[in-house]
N, C-alpha and C. Protein backbone atom coordinates (compact mmCIF):
# COMPACT_ATOMS: atom_id res chain seq x y z
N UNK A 1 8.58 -13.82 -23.72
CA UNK A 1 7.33 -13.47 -23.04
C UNK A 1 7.60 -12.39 -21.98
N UNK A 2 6.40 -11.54 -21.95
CA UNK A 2 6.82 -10.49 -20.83
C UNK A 2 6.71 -10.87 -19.56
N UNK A 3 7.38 -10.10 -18.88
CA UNK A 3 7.05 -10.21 -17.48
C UNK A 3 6.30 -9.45 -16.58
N UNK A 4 5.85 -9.82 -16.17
CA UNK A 4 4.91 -8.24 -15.57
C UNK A 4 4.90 -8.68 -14.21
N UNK A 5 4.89 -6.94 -13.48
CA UNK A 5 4.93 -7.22 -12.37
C UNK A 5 3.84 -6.07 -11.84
N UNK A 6 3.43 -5.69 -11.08
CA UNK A 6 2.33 -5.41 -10.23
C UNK A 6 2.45 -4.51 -8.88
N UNK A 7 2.90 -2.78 -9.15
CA UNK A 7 3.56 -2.47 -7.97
C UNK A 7 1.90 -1.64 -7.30
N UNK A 8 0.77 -2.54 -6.41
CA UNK A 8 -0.52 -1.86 -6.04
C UNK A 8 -0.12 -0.80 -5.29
N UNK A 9 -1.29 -0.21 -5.27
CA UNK A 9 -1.07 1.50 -3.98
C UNK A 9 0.02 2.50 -4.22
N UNK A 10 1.08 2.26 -5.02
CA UNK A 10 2.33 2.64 -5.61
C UNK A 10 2.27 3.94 -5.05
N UNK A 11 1.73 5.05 -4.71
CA UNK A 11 2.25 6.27 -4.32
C UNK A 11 2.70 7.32 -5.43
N UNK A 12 3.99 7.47 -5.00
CA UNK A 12 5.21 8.42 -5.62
C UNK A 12 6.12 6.79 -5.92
N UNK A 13 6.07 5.77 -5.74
CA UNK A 13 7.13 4.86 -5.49
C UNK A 13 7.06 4.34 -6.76
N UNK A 14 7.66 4.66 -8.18
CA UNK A 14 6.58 4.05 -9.30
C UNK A 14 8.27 3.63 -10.36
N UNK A 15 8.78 2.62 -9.79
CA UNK A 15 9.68 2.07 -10.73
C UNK A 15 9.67 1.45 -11.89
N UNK A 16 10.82 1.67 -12.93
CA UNK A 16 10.71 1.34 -13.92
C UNK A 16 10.23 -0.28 -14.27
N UNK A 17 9.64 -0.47 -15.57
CA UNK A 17 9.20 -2.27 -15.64
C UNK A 17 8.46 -3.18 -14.70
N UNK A 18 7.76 -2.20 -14.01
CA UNK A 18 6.45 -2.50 -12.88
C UNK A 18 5.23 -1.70 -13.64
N UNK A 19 4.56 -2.47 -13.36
CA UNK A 19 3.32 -1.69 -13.53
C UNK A 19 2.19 -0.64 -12.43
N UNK A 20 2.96 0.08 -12.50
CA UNK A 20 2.36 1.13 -10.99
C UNK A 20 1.08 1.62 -11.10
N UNK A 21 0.45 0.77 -10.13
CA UNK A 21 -1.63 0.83 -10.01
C UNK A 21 -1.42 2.05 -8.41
N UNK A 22 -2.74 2.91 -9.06
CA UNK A 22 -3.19 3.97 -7.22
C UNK A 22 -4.30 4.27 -8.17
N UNK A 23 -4.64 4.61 -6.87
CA UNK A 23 -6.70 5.10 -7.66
C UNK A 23 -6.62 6.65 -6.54
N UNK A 24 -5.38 7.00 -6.14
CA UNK A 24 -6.12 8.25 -5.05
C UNK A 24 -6.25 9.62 -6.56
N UNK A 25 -6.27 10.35 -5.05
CA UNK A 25 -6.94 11.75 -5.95
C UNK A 25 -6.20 12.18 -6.89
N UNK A 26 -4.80 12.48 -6.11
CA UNK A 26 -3.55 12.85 -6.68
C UNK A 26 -3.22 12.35 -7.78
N UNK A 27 -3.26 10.57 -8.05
CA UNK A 27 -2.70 10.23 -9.11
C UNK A 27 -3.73 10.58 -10.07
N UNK A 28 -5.16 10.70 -9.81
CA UNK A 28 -5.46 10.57 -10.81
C UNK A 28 -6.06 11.99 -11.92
N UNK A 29 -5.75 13.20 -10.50
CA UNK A 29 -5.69 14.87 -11.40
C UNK A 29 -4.01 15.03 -11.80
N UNK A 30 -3.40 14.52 -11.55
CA UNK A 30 -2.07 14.27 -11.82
C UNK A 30 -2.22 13.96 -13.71
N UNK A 31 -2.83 13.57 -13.96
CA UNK A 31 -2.86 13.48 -15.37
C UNK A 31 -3.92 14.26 -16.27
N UNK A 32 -4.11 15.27 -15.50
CA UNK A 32 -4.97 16.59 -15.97
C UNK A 32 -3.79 17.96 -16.40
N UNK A 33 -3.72 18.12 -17.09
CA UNK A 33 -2.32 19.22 -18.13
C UNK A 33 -2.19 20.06 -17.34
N UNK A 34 -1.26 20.66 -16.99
CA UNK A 34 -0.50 21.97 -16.35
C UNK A 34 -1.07 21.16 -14.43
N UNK A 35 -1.49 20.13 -13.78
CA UNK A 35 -1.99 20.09 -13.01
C UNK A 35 -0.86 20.16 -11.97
N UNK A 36 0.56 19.51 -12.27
CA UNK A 36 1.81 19.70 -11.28
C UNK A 36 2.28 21.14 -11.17
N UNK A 37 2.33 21.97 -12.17
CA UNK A 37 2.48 23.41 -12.27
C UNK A 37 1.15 24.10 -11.19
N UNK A 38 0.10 23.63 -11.39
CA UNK A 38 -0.98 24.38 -10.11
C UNK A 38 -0.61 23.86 -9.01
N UNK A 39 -0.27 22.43 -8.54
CA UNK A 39 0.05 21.75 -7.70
C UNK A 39 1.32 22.29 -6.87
N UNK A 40 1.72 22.94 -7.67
CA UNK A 40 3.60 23.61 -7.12
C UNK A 40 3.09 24.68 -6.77
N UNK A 41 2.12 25.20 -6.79
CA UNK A 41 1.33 26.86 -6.21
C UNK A 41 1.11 26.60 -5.21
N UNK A 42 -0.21 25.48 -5.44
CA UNK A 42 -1.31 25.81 -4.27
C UNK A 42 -0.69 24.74 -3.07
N UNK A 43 0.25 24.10 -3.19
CA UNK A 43 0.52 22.73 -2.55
C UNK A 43 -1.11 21.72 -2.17
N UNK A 44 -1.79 21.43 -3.13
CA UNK A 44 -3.36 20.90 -2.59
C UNK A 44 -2.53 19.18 -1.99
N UNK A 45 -1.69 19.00 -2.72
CA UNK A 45 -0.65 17.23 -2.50
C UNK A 45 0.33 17.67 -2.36
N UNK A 46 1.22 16.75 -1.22
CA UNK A 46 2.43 16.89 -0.70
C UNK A 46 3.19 15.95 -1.91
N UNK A 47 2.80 14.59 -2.16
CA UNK A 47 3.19 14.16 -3.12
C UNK A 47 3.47 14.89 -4.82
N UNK A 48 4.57 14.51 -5.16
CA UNK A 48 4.69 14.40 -6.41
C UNK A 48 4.16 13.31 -7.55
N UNK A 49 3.02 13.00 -8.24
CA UNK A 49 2.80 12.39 -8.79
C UNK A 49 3.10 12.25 -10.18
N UNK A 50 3.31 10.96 -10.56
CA UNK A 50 4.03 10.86 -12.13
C UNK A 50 2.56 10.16 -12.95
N UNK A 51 3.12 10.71 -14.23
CA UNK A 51 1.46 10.93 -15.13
C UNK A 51 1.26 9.70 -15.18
N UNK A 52 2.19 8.46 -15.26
CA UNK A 52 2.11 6.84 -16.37
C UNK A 52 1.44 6.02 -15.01
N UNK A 53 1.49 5.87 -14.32
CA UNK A 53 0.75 5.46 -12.98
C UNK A 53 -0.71 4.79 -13.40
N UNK A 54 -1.24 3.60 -13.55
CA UNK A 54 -2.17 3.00 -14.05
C UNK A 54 -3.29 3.60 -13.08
N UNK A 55 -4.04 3.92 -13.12
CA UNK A 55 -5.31 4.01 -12.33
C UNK A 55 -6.36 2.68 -12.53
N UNK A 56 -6.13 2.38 -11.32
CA UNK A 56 -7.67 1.32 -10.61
C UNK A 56 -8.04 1.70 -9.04
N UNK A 57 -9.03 1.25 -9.00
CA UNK A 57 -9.92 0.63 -7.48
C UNK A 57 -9.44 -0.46 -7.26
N UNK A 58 -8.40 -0.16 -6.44
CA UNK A 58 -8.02 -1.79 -6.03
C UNK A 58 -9.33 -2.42 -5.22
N UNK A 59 -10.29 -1.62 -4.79
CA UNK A 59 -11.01 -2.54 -4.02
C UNK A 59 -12.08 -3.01 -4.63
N UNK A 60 -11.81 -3.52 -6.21
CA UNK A 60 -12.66 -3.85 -6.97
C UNK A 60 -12.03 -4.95 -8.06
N UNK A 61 -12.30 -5.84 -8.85
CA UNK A 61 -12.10 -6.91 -9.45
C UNK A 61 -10.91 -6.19 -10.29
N UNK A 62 -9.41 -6.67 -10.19
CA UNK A 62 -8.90 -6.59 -11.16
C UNK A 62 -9.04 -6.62 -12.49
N UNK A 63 -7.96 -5.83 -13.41
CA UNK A 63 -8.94 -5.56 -15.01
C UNK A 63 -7.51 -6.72 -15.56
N UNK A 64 -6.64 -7.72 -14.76
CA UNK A 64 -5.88 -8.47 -15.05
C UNK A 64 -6.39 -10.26 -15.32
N UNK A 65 -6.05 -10.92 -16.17
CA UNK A 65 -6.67 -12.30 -16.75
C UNK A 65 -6.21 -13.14 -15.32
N UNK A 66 -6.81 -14.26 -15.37
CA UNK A 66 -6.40 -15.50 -14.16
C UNK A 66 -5.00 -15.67 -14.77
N UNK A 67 -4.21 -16.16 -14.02
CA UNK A 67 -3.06 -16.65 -13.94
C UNK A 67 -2.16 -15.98 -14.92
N UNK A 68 -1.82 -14.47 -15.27
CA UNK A 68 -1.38 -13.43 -15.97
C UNK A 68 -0.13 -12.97 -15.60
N UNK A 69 0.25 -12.48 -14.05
CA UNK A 69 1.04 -11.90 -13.76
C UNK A 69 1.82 -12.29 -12.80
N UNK A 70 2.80 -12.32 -12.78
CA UNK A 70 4.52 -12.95 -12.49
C UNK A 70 4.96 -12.45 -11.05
N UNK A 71 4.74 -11.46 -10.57
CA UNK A 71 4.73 -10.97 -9.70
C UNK A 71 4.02 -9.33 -8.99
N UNK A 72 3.75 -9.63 -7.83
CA UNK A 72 3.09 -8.44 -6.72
C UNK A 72 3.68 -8.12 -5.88
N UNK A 73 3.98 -6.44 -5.68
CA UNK A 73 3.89 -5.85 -4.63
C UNK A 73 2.95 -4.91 -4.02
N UNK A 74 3.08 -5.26 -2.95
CA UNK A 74 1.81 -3.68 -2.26
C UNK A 74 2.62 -3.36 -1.42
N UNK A 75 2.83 -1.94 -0.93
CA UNK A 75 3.50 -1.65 0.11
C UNK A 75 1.98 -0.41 1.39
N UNK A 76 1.86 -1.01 2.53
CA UNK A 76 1.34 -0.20 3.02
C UNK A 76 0.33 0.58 2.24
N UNK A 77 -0.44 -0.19 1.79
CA UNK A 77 -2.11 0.00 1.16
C UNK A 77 -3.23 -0.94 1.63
N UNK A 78 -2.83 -1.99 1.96
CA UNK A 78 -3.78 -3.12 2.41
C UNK A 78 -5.09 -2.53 3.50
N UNK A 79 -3.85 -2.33 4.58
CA UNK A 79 -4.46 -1.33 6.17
C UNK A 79 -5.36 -0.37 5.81
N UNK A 80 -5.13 -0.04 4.79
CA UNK A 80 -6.12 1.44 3.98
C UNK A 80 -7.72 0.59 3.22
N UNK A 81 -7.78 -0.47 2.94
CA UNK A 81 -8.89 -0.88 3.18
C UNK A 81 -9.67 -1.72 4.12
N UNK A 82 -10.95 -1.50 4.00
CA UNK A 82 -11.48 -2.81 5.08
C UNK A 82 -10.95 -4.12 4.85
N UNK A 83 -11.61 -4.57 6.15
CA UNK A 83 -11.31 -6.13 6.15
C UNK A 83 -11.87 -6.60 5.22
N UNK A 84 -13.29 -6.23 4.65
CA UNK A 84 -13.45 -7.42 3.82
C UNK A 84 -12.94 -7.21 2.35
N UNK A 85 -12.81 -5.40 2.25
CA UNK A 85 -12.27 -5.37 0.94
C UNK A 85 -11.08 -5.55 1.32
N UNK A 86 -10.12 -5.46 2.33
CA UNK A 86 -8.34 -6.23 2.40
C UNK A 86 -9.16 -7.67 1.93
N UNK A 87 -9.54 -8.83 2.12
CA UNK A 87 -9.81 -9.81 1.85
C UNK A 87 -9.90 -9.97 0.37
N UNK A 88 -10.67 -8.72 -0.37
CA UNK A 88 -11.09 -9.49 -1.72
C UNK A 88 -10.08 -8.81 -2.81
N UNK A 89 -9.05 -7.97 -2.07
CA UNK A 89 -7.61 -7.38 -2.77
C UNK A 89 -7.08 -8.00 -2.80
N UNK A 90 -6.57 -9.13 -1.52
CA UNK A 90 -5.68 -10.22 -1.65
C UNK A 90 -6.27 -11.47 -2.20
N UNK A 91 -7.87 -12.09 -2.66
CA UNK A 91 -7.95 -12.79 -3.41
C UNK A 91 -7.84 -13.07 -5.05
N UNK A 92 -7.67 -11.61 -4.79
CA UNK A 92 -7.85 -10.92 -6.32
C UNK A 92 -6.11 -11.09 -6.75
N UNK A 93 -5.62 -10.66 -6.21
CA UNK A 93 -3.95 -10.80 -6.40
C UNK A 93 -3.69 -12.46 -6.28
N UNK A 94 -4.20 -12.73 -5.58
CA UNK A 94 -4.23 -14.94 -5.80
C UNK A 94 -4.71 -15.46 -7.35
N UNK A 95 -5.76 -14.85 -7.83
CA UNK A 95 -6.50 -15.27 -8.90
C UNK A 95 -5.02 -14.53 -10.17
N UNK A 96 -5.15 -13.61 -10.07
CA UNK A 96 -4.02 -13.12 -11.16
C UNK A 96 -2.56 -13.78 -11.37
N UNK A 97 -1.87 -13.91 -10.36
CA UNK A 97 -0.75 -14.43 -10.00
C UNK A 97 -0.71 -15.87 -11.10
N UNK A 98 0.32 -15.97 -11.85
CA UNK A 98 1.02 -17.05 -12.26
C UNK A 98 1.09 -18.32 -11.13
N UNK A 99 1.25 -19.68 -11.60
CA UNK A 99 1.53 -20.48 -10.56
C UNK A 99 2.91 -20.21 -9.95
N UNK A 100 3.05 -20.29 -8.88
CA UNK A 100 4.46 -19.84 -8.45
C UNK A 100 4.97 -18.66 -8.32
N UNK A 101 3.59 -17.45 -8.87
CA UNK A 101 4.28 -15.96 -9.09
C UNK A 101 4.72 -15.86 -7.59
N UNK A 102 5.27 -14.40 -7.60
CA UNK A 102 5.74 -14.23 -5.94
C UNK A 102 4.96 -13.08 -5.88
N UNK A 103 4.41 -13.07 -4.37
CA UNK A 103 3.28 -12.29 -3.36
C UNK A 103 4.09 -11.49 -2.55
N UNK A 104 4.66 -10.07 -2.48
CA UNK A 104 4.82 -9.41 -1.03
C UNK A 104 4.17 -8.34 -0.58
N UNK A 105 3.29 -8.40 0.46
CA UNK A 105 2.91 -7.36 0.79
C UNK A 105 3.36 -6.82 2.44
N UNK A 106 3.30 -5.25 2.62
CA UNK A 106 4.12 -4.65 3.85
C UNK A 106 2.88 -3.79 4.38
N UNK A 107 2.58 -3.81 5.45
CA UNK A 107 1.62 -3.28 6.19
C UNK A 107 2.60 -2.76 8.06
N UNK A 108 1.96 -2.17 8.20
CA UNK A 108 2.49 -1.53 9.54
C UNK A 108 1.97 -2.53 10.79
N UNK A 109 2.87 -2.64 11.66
CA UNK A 109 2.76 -3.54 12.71
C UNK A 109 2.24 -2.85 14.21
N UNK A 110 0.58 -3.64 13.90
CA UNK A 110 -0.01 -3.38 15.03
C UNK A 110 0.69 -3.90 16.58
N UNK A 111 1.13 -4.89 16.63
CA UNK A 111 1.93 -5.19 17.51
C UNK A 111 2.94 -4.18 18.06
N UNK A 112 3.90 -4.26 17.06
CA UNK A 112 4.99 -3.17 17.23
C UNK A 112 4.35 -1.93 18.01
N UNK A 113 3.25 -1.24 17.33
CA UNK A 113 2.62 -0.26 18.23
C UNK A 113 2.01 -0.23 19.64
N UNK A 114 1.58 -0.96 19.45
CA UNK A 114 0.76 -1.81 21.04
C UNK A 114 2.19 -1.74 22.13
N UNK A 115 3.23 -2.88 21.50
CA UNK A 115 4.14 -2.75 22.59
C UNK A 115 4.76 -1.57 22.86
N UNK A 116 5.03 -0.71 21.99
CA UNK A 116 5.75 0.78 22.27
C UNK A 116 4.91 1.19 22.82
N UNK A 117 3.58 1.28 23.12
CA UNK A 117 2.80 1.92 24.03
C UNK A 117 3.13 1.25 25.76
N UNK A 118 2.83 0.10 25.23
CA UNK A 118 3.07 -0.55 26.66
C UNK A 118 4.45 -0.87 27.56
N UNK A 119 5.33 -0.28 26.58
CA UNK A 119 7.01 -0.06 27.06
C UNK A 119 6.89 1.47 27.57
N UNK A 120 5.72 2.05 27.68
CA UNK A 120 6.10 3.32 27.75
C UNK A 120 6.96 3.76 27.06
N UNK A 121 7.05 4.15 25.88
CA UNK A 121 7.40 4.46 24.88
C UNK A 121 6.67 5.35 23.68
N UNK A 122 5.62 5.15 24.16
CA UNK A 122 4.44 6.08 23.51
C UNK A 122 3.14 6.64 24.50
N UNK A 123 3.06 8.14 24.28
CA UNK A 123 2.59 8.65 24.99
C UNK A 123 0.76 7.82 24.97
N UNK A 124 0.21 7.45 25.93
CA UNK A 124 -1.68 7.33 25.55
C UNK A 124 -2.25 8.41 24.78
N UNK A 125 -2.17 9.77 24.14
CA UNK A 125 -2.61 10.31 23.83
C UNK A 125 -2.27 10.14 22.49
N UNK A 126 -1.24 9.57 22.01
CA UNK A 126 -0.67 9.78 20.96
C UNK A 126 -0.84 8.26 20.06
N UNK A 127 -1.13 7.50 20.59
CA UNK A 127 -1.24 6.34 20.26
C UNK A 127 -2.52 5.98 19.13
N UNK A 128 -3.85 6.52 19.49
CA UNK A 128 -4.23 6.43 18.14
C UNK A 128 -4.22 7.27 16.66
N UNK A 129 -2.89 8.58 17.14
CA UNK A 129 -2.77 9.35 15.99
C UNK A 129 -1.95 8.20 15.62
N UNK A 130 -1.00 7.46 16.19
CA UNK A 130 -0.15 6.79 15.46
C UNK A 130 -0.13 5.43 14.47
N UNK A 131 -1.18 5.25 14.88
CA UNK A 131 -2.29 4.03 13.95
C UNK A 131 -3.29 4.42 12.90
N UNK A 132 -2.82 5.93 12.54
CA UNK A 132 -3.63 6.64 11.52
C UNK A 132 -4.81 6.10 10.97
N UNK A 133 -5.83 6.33 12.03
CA UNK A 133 -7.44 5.48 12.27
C UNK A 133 -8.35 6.90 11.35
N UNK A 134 -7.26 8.07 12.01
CA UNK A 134 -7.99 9.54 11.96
C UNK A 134 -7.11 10.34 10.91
N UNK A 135 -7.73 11.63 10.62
CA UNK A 135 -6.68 12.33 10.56
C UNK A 135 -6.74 13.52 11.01
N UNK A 136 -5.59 14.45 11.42
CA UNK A 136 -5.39 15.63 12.15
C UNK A 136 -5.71 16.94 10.62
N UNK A 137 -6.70 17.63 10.96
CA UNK A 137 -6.72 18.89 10.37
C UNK A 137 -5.73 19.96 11.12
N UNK A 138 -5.56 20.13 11.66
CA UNK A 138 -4.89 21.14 12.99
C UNK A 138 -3.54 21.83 11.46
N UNK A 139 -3.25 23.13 10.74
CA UNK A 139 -2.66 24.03 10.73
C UNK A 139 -2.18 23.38 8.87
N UNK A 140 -3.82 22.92 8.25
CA UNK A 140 -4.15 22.43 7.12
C UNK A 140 -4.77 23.54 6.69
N UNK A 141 -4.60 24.05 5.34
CA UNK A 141 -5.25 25.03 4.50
C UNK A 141 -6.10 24.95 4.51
N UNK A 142 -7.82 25.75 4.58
CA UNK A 142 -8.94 25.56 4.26
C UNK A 142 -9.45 24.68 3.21
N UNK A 143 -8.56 24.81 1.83
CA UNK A 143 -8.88 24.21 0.75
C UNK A 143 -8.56 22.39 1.44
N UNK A 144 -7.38 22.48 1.63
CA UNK A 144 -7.30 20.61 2.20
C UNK A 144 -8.19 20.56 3.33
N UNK A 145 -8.81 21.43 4.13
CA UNK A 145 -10.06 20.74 4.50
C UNK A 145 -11.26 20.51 4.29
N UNK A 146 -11.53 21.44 3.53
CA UNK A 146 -12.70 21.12 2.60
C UNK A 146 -12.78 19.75 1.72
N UNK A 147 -11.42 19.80 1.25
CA UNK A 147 -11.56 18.48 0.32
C UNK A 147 -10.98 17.60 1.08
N UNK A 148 -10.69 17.43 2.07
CA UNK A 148 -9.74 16.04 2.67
C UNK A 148 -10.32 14.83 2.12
N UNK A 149 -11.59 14.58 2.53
CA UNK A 149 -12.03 13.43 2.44
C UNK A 149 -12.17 12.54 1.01
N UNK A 150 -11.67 13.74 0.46
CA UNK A 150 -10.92 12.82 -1.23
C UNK A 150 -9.73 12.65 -1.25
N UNK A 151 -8.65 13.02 -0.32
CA UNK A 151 -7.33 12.70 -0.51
C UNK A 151 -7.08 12.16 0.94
N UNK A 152 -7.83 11.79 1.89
CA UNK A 152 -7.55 11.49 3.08
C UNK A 152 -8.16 10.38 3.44
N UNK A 153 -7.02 8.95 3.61
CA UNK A 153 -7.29 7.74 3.40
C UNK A 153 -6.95 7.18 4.65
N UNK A 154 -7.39 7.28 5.84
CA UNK A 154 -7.21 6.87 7.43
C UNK A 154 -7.03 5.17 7.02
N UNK A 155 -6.15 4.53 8.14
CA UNK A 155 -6.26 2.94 8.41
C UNK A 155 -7.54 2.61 8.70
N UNK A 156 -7.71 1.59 7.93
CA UNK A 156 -9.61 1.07 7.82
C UNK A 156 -9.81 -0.36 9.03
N UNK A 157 -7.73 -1.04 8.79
CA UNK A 157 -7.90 -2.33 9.62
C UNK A 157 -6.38 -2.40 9.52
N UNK A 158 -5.91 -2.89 10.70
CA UNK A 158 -4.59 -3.37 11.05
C UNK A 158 -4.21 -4.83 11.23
N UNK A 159 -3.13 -4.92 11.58
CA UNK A 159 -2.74 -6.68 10.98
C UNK A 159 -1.24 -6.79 11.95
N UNK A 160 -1.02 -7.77 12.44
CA UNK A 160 0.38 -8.24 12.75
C UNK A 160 0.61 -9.37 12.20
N UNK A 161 1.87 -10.19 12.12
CA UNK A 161 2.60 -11.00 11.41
C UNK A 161 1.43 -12.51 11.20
N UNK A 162 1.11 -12.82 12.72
CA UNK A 162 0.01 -13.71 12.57
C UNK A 162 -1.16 -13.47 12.10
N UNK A 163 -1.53 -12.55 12.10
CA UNK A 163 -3.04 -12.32 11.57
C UNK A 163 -2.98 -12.14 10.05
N UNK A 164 -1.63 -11.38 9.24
CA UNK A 164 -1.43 -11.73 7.89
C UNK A 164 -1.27 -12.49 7.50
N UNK A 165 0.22 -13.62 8.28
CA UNK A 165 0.24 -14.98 7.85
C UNK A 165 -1.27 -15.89 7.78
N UNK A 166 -2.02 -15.60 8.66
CA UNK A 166 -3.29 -16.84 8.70
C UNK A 166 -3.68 -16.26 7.07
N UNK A 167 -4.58 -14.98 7.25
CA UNK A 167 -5.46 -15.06 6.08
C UNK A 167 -4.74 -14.91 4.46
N UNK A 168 -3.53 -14.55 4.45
CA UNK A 168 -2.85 -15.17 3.36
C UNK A 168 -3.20 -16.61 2.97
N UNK A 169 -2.36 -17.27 4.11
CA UNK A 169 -2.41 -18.64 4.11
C UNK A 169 -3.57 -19.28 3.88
N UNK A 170 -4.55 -18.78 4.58
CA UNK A 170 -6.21 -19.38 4.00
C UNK A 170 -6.93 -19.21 2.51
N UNK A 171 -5.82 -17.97 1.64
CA UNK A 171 -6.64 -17.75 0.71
C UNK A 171 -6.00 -18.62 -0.28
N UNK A 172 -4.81 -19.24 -0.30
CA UNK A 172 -3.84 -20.01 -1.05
C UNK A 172 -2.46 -19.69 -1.14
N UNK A 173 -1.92 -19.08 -0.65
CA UNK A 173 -0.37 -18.52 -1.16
C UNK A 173 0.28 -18.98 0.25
N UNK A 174 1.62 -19.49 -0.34
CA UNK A 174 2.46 -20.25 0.19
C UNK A 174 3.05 -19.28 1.17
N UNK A 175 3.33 -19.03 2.68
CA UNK A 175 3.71 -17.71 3.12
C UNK A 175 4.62 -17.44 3.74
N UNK A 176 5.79 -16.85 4.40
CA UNK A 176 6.95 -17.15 4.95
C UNK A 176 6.87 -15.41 5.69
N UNK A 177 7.35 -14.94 6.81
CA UNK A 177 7.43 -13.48 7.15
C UNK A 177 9.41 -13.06 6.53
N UNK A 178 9.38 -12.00 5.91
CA UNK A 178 10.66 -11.92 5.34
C UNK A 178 11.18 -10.28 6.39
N UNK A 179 12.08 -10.25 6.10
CA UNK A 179 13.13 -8.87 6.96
C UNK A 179 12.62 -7.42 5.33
N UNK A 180 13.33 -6.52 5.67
CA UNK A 180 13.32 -6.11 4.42
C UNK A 180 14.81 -6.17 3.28
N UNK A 181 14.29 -6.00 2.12
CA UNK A 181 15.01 -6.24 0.87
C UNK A 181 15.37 -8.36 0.97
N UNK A 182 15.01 -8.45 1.86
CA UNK A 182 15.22 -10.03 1.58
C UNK A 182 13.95 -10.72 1.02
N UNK A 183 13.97 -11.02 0.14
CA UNK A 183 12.82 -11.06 -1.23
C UNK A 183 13.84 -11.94 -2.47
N UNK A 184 12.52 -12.72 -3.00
CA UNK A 184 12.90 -13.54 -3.72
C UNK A 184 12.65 -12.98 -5.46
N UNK A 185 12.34 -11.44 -4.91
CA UNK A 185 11.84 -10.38 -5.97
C UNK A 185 13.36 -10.07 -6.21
N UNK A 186 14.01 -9.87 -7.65
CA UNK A 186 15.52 -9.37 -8.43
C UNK A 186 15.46 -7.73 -7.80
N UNK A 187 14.46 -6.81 -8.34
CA UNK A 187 14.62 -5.54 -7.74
C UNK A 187 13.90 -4.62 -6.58
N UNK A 188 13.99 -5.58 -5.61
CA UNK A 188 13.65 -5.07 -4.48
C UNK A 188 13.96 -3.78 -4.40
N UNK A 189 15.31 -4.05 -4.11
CA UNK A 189 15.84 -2.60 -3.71
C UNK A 189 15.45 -0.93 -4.32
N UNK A 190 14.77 -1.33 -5.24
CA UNK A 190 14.01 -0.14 -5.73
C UNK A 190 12.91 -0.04 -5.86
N UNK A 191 11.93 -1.10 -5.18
CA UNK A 191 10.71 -0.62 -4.95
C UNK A 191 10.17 -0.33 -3.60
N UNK A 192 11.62 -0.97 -3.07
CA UNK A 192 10.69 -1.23 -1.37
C UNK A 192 11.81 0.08 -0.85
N UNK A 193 11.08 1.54 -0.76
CA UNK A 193 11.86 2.64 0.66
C UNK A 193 12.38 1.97 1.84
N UNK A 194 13.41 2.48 2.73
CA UNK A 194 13.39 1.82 3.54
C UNK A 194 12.64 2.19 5.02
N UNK A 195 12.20 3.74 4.77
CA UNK A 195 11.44 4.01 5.86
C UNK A 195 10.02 3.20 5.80
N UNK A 196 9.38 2.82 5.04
CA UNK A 196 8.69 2.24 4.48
C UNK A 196 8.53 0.46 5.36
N UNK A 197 9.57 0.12 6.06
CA UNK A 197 9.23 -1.24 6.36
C UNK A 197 10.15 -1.17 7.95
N UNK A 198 10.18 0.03 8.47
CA UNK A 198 10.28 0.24 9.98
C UNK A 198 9.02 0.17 10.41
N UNK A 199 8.72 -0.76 11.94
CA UNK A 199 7.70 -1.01 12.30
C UNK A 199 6.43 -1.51 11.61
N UNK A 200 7.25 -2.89 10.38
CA UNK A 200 6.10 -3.04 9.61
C UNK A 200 6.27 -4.86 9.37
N UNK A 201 5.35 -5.35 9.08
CA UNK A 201 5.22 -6.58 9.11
C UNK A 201 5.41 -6.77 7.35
N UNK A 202 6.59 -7.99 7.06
CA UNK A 202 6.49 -8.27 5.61
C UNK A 202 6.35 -9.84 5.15
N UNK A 203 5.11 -9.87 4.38
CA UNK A 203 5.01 -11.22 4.22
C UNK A 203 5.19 -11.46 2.63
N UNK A 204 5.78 -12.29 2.64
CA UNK A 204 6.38 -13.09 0.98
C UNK A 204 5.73 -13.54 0.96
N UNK A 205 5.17 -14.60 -0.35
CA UNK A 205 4.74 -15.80 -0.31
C UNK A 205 4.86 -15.96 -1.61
N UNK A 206 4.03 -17.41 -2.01
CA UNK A 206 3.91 -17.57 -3.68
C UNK A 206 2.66 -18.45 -3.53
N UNK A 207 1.92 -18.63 -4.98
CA UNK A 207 0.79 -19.28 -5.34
C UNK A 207 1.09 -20.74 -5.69
């Protein structure tokens, strides 16, 4: 029987024997012919996108059966939707999940930020560029500003360790906060970057 695993928001991060889901712009003119060859011109994406990359709306009903898939990752996509669609992404990943599949998702730590502000450590001015609420046009091509708002995905809602652990925990999945690469996942090490889980909250769990 197969195994399937579930890498959401995937990016550029799109390892082998995962199934790599993104719904942005990029991935999905990324599979329009000669589009990386225009893309290497005009730079419209900083990313490199790879064609096999599943396209969905995560913030919409999975196209996966109840109790189907073995394991999930999301890395730093959650924050990118609202609360209530973060809510019905992570119920949706509960409903799919095998009994026992394993749950990790990595989001950036509002905490962590808060206190570097309040260690003086971060300038007040700089503090809500750094919670990417917004985004900076400032010395962006005309063309990426015209179109930003199709490739420009600001934090919708933030989260620290307790506020993920609760509503995990409320929706059903068993939850524990893990370090990084310590995962009960075999190939971590190649899905999870490691810049990727500095200043970031990681919660395991299982169904």
């Amino acid at each position: 029987m197969q195994y399937l695993k579930l890498n959401l928001g995937c990016g550029n991060q799109t390892p082998e024997n995962w199934i790599n889901v993104d719904y942005s712009l990029g991935s999905q003119v990324a599979k329009i012919p000669l589009f990386s060859l225009v893309n290497s011109q005009l730079k419209i994406f900083n990313l490199t996108w790879e064609e096999n990359i599943f396209i969905h709306d995560l913030r919409k009903t999975f196209p996966w059966s109840d109790n189907e898939i073995d394991c999930i990752y999301s890395s730093h996509t959650l924050e990118h939707l609202s609360k209530d669609q973060g809510h019905y992404f992570l119920q949706e990943c509960h409903r799919v999940l095998k009994q026992d599949g394993i749950i990790r998702i990595v989001v950036p730590d509002l905490k962590e930020f808060v206190e570097c502000y309040t260690r003086g450590e971060m300038l007040a001015e700089d503090f809500v560029k750094k919670l990417e609420v917004w985004q900076e046009s400032n010395q962006q091509s005309s063309l990426k500003i015209t179109f930003q708002r199709f490739f420009s995905f600001p934090h919708q809602c933030m989260y620290d360790q307790d506020s993920l652990m609760r509503i995990m925990s409320n929706i059903g999945f068993k939850c524990q906060i893990k370090k990084p690469f310590e995962s009960e996942i075999d190939d971590i090490k190649i899905i999870e970057p490691p810049d990727r889980t500095e200043a970031a909250v990681i919660v395991e769990g299982k169904k």
